[in-house]
C-alpha atoms as a PDB file:
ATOM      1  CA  UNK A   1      13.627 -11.838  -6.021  1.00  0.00           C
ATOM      2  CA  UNK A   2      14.739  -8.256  -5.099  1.00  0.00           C
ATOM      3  CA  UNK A   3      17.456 -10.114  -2.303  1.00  0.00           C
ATOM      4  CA  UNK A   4      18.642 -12.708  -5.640  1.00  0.00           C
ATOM      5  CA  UNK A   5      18.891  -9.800  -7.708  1.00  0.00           C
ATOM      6  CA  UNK A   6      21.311  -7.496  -5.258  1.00  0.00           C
ATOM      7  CA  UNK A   7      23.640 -10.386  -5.247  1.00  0.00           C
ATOM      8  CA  UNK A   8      27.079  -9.627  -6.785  1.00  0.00           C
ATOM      9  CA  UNK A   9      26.298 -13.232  -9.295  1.00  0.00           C
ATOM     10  CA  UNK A  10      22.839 -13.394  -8.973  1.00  0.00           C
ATOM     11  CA  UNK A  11      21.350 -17.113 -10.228  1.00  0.00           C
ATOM     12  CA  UNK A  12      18.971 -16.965 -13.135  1.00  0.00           C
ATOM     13  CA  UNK A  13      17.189 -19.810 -12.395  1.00  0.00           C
ATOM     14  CA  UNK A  14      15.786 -18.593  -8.819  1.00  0.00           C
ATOM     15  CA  UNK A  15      14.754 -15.436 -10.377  1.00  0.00           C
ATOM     16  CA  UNK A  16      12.726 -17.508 -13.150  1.00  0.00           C
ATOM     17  CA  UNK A  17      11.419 -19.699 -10.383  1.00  0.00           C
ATOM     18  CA  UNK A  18      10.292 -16.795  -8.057  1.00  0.00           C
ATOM     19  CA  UNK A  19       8.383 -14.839 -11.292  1.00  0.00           C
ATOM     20  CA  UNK A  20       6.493 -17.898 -12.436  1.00  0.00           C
ATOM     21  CA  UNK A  21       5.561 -18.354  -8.451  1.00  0.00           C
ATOM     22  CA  UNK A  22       4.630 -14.562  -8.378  1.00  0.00           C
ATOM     23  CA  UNK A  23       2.756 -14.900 -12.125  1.00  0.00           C
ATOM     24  CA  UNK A  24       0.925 -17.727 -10.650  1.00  0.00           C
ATOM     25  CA  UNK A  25      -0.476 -16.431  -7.675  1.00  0.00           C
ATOM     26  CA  UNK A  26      -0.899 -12.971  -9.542  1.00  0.00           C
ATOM     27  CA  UNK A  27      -3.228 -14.821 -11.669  1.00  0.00           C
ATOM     28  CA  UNK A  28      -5.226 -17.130  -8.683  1.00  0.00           C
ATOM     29  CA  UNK A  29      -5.699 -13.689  -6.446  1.00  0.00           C
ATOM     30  CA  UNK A  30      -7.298 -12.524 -10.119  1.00  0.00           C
ATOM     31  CA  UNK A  31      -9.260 -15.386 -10.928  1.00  0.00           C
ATOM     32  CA  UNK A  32     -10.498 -15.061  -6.893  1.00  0.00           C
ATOM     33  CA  UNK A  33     -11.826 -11.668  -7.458  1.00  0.00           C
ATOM     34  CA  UNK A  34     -13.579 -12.332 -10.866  1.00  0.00           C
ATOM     35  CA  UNK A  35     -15.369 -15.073  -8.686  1.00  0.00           C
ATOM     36  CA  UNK A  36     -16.052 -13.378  -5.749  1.00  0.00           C
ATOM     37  CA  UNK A  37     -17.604 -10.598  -8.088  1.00  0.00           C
ATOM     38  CA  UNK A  38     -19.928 -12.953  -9.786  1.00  0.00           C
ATOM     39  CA  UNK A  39     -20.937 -14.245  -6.334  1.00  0.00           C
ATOM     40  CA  UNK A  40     -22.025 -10.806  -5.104  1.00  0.00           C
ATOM     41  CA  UNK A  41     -23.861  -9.728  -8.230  1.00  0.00           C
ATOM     42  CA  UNK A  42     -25.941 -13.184  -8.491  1.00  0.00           C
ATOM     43  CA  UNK A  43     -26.464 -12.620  -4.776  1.00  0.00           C
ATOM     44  CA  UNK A  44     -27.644  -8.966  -5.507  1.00  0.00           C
ATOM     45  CA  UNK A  45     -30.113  -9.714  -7.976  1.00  0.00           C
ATOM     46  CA  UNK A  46     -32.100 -12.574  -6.701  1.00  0.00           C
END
């Protein structure tokens, strides 16, 4: 995004893809680490 951004006419519609594609995995890596701490606490206490 940084690289689309520098450009002298930089193209809207790359940036908007590239921030929904960065949202998105933002939220997945989130959602992966909510999991994985529910994993490890069940784990803990049985």
């Amino acid at each position: 995004m940084l690289f689309e951004q520098r450009k002298p006419h930089p193209d809207g519609e790359v940036i908007s893809l590239l921030m929904k594609r960065f949202v998105g995995s933002a939220g997945l890596t989130g959602a992966m680490q909510v999991t994985t701490l529910v994993i490890m606490t069940r784990l803990a206490t049985v």
